[in-house]
PDB file of N, CA and C in Angstrom:
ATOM      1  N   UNK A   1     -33.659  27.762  34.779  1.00  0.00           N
ATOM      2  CA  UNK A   1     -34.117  27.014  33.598  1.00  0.00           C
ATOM      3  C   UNK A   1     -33.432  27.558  32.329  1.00  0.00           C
ATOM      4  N   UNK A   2     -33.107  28.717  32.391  1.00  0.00           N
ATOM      5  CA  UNK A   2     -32.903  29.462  30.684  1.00  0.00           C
ATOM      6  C   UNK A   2     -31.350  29.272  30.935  1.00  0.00           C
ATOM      7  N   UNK A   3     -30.611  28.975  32.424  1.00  0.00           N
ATOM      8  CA  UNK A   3     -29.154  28.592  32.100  1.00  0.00           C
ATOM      9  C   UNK A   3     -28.750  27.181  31.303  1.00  0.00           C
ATOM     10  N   UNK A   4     -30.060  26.332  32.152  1.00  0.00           N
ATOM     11  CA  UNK A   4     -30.061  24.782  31.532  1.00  0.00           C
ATOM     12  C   UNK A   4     -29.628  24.682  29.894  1.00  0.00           C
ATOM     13  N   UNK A   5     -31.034  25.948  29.407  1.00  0.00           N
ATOM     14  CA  UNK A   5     -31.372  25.683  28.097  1.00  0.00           C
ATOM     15  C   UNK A   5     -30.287  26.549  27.295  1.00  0.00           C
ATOM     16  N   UNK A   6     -29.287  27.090  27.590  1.00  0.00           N
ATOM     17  CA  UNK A   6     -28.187  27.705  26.863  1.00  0.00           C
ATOM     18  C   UNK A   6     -27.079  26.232  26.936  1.00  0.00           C
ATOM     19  N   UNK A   7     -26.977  26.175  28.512  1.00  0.00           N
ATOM     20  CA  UNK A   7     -25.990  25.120  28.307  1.00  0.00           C
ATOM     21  C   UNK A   7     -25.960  24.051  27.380  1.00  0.00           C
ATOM     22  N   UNK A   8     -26.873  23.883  27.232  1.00  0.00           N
ATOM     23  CA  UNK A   8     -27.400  22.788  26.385  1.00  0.00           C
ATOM     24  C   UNK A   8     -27.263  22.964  25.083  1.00  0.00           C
ATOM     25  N   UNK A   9     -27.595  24.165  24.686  1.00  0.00           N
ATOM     26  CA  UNK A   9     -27.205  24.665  23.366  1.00  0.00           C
ATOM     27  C   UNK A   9     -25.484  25.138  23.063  1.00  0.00           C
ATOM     28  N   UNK A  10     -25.326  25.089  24.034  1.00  0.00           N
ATOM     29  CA  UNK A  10     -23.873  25.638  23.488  1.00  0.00           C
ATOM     30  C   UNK A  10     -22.691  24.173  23.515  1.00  0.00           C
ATOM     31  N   UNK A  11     -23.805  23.330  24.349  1.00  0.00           N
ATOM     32  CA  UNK A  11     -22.741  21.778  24.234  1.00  0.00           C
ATOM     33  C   UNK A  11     -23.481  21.434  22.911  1.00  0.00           C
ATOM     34  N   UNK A  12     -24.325  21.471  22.447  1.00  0.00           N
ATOM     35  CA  UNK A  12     -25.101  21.030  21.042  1.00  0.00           C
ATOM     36  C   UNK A  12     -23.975  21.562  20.042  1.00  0.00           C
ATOM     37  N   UNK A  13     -23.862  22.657  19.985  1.00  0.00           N
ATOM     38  CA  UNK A  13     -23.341  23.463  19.306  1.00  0.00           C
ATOM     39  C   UNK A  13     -21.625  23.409  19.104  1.00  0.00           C
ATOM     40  N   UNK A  14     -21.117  22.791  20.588  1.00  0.00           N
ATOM     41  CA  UNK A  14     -19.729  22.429  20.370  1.00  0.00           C
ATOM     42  C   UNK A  14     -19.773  20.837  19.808  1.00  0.00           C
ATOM     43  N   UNK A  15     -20.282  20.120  20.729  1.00  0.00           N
ATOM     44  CA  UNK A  15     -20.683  18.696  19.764  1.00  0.00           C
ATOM     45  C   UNK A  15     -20.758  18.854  18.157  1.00  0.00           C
ATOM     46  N   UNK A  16     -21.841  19.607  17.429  1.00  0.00           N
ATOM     47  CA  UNK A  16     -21.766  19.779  16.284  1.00  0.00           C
ATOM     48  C   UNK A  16     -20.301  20.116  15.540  1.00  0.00           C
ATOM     49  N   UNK A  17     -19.167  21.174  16.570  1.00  0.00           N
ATOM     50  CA  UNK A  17     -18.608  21.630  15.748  1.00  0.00           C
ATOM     51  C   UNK A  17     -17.775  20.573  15.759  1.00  0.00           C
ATOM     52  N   UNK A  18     -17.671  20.066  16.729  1.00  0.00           N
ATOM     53  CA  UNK A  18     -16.447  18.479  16.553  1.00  0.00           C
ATOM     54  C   UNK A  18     -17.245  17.318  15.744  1.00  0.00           C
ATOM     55  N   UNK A  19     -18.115  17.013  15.248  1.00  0.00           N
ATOM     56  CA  UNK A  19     -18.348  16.345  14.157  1.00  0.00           C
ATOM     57  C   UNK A  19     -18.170  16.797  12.974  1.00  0.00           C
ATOM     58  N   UNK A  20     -18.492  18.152  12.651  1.00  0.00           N
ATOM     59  CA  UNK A  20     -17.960  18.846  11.478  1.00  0.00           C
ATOM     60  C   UNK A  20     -16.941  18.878  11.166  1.00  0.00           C
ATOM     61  N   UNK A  21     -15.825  19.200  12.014  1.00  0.00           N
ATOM     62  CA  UNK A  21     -14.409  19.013  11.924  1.00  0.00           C
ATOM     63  C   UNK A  21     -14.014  17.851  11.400  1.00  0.00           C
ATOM     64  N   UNK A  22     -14.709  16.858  12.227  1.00  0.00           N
ATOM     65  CA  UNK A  22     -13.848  15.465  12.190  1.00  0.00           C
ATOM     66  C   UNK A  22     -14.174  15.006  10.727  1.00  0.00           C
ATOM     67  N   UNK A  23     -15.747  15.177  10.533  1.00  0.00           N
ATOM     68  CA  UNK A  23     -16.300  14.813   8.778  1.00  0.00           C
ATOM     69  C   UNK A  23     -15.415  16.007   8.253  1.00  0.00           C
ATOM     70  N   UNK A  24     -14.715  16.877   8.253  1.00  0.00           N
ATOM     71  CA  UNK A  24     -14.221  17.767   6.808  1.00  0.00           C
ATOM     72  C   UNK A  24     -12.887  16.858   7.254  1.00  0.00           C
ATOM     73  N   UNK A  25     -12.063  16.576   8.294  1.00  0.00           N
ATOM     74  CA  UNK A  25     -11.405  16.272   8.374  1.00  0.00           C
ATOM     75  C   UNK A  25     -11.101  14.816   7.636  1.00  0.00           C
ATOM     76  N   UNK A  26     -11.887  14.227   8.020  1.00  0.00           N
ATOM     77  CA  UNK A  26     -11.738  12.906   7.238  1.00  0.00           C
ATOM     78  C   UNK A  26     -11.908  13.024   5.411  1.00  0.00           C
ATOM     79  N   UNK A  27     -12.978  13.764   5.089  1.00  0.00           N
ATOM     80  CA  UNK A  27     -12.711  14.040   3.582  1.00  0.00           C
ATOM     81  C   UNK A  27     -12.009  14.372   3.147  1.00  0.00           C
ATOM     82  N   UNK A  28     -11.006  15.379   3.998  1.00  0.00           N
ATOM     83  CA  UNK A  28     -10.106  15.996   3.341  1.00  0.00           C
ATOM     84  C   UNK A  28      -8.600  15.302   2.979  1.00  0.00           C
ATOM     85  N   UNK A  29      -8.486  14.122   4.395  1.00  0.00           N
ATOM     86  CA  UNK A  29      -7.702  13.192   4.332  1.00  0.00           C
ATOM     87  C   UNK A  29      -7.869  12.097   3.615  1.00  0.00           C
ATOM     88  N   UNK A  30      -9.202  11.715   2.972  1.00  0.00           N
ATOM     89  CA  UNK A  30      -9.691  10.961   1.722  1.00  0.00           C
ATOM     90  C   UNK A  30      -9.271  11.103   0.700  1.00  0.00           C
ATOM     91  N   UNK A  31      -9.381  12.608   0.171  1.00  0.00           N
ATOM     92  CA  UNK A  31      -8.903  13.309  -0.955  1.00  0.00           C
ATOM     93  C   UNK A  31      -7.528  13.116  -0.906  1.00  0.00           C
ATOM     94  N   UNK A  32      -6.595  13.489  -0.136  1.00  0.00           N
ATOM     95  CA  UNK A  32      -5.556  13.961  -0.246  1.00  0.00           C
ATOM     96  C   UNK A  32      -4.936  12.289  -0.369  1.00  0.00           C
ATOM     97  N   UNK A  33      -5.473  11.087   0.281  1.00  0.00           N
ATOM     98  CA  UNK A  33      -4.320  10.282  -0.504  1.00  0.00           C
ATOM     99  C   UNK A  33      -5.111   9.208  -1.550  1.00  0.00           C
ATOM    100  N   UNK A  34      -6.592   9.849  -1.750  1.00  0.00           N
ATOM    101  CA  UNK A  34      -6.604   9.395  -3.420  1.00  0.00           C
ATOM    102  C   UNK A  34      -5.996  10.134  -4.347  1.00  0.00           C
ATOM    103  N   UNK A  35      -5.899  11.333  -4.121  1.00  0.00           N
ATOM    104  CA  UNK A  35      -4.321  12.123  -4.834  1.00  0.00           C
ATOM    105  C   UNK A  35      -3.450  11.550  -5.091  1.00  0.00           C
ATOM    106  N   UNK A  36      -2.606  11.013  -4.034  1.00  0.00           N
ATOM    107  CA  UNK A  36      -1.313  10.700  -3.593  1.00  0.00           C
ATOM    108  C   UNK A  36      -1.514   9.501  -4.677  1.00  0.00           C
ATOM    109  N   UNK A  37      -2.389   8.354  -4.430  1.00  0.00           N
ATOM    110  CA  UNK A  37      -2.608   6.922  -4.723  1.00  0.00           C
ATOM    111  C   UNK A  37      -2.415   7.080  -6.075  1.00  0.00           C
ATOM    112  N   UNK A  38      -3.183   8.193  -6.866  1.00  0.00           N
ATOM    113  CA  UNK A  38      -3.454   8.280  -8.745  1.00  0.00           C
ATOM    114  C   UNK A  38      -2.131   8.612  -8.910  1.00  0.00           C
ATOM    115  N   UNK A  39      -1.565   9.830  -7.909  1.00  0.00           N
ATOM    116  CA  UNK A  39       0.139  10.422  -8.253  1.00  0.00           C
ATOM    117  C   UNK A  39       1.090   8.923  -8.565  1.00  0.00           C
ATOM    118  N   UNK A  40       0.838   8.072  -7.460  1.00  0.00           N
ATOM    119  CA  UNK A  40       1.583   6.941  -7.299  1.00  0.00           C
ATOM    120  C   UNK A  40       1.317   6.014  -8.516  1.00  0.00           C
ATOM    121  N   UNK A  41       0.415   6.061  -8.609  1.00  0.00           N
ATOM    122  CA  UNK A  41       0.026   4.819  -9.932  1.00  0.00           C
ATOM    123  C   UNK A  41       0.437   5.304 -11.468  1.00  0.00           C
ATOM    124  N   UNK A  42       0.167   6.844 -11.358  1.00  0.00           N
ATOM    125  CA  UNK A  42       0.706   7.113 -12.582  1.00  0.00           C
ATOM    126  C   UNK A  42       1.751   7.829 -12.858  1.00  0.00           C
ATOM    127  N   UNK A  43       2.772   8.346 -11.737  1.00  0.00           N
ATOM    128  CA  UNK A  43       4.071   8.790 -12.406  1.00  0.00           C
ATOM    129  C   UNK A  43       4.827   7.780 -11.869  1.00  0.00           C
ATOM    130  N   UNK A  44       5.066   6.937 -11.068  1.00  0.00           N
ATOM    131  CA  UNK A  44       6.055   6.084 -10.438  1.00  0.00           C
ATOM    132  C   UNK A  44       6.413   4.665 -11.780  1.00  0.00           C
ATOM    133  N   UNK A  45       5.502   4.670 -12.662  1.00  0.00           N
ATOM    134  CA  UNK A  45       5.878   3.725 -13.369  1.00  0.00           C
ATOM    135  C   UNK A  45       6.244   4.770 -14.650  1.00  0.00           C
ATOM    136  N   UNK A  46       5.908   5.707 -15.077  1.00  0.00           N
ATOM    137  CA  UNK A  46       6.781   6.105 -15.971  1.00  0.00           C
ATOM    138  C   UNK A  46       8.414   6.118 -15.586  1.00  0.00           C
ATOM    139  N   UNK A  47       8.385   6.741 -14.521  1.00  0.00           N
ATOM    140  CA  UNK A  47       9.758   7.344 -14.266  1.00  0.00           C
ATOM    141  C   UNK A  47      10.678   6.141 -13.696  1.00  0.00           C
ATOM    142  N   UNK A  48      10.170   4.764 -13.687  1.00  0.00           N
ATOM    143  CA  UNK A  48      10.454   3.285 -13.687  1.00  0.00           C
ATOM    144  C   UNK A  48      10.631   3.341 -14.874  1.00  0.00           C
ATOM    145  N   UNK A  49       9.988   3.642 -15.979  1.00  0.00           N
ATOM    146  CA  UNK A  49      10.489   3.129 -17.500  1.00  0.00           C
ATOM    147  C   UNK A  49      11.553   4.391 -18.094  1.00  0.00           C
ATOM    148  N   UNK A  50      11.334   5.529 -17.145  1.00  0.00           N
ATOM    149  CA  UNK A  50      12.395   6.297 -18.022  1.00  0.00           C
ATOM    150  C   UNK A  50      14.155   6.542 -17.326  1.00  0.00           C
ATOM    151  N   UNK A  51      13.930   5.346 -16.367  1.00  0.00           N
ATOM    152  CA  UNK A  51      14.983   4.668 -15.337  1.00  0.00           C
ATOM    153  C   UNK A  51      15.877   3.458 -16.235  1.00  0.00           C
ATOM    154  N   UNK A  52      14.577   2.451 -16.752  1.00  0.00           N
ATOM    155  CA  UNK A  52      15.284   1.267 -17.134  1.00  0.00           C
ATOM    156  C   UNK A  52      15.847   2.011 -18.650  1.00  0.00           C
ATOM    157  N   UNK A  53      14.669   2.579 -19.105  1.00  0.00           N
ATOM    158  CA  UNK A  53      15.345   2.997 -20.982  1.00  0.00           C
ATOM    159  C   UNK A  53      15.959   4.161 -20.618  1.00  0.00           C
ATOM    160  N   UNK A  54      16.947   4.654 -19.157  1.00  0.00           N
ATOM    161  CA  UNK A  54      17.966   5.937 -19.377  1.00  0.00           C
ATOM    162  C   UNK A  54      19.368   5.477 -20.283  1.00  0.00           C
ATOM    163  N   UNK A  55      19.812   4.061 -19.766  1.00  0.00           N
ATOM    164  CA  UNK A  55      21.143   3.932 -20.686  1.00  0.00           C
ATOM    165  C   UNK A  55      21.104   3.971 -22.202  1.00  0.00           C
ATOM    166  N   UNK A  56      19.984   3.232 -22.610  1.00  0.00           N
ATOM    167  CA  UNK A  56      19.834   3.249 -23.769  1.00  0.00           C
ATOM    168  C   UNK A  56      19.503   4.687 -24.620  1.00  0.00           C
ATOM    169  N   UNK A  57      18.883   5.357 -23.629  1.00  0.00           N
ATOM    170  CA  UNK A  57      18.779   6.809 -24.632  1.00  0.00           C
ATOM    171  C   UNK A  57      19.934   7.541 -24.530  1.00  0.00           C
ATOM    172  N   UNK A  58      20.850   6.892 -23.852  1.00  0.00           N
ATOM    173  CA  UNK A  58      22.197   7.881 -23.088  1.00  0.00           C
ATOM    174  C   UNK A  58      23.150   7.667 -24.375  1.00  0.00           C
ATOM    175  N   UNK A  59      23.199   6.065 -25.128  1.00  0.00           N
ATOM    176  CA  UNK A  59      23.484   5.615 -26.074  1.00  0.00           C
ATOM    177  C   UNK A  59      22.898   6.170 -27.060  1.00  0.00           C
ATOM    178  N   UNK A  60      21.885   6.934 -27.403  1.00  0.00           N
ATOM    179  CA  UNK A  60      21.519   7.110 -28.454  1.00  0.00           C
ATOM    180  C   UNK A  60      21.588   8.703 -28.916  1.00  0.00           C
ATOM    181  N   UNK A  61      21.410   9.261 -27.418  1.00  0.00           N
ATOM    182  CA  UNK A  61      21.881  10.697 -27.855  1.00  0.00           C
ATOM    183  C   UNK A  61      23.683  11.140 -27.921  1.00  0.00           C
ATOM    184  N   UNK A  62      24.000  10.302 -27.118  1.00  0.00           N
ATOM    185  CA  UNK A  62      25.718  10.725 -27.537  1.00  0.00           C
ATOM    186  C   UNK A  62      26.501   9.210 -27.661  1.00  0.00           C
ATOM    187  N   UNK A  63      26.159   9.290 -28.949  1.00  0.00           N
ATOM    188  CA  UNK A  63      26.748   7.938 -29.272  1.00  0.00           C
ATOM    189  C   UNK A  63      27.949   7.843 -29.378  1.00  0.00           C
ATOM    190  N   UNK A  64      29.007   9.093 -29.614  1.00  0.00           N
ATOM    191  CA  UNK A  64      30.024   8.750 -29.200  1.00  0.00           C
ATOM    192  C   UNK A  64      31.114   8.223 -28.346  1.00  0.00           C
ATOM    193  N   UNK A  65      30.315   8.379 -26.939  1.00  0.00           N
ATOM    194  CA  UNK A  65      31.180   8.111 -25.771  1.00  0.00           C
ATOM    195  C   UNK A  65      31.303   6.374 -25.285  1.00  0.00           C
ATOM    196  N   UNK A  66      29.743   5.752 -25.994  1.00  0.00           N
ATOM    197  CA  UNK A  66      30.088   4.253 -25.756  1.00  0.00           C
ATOM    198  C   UNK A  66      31.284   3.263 -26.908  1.00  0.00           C
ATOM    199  N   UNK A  67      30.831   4.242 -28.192  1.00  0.00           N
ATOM    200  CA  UNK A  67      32.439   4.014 -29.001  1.00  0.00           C
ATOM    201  C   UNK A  67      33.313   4.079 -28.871  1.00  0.00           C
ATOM    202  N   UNK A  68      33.293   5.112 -28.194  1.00  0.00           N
ATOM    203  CA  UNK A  68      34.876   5.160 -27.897  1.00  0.00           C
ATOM    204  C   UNK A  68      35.123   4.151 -26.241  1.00  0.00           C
ATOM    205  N   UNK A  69      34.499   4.190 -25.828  1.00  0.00           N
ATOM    206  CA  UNK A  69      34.847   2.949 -24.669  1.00  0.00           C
ATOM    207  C   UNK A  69      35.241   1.981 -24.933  1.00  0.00           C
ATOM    208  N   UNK A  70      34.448   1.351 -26.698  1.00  0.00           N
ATOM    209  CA  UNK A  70      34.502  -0.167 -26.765  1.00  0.00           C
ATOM    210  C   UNK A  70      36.112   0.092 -27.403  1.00  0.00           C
ATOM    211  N   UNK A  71      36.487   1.348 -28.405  1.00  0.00           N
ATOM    212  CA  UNK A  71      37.534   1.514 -29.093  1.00  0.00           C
ATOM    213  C   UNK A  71      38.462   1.336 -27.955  1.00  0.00           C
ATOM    214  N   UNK A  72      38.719   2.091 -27.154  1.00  0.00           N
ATOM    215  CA  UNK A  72      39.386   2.321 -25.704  1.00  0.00           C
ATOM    216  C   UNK A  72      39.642   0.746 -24.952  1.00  0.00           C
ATOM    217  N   UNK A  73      38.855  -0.024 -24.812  1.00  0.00           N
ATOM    218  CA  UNK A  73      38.687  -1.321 -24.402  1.00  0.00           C
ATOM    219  C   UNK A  73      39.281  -2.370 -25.152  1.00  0.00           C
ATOM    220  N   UNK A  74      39.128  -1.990 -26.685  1.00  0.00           N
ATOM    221  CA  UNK A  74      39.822  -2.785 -27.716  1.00  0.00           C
ATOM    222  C   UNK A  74      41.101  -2.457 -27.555  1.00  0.00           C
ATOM    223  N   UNK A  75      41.697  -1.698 -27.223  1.00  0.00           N
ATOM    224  CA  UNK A  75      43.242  -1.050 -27.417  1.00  0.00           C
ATOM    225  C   UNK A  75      43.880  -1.740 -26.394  1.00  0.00           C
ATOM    226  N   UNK A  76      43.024  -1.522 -24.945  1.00  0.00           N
ATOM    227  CA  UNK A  76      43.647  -2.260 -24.124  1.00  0.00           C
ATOM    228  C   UNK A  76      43.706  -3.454 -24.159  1.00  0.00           C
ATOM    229  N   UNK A  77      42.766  -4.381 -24.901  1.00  0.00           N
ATOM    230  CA  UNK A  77      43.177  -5.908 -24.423  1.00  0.00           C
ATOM    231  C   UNK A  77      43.972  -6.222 -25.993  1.00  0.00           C
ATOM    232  N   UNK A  78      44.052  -5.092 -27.382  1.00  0.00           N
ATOM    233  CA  UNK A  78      45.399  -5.811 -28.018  1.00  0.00           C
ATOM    234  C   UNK A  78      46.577  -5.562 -27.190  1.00  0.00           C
ATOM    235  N   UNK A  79      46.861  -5.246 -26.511  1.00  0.00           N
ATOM    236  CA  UNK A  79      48.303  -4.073 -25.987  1.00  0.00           C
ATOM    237  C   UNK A  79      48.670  -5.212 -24.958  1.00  0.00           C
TER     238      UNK A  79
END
C-alpha cells in the first residue's frame, strides 16, 4: 500500500512538474515575442524613414559631392 501511495505521489509530482514547465514555458515564449512584436513596430519604421531620408541627408551634410556631379555632368554633355 505505502508503495502505491509514493508512486502516486511521485507521478503527481512529475505531472506537476511538466505543467509548470510547459506554463513558464509558454509565458516566457509570450513575452519574448511581445518583445520582438513592440521591437518590430517601433524600430523597423524608423529605420524605414532613416532609409528613405538617407540621400537627402547625404545631400545635406556634404553638399559638395552632388555639385560637383551636376558640375561634372554639365561638362560632359557641353564637350
Amino acid at each position: 500500500m505505502a508503495i502505491t501511495v509514493v508512486m502516486v505521489m511521485v507521478a503527481v509530482m512529475m505531472m506537476a512538474t511538466v505543467v509548470t514547465t510547459t506554463v513558464v514555458t509558454m509565458i516566457t515564449g509570450m513575452m519574448v515575442i511581445t518583445v520582438v512584436m513592440v521591437v518590430v513596430v517601433m524600430v523597423l519604421p524608423v529605420r524605414a524613414n532613416d532609409i528613405e531620408a538617407g540621400p537627402r541627408f547625404a545631400q545635406l551634410g556634404n553638399g559638395s559631392q552632388p555639385q560637383l556631379k551636376e558640375l561634372l555632368d554639365g561638362e560632359i554633355l557641353r564637350t
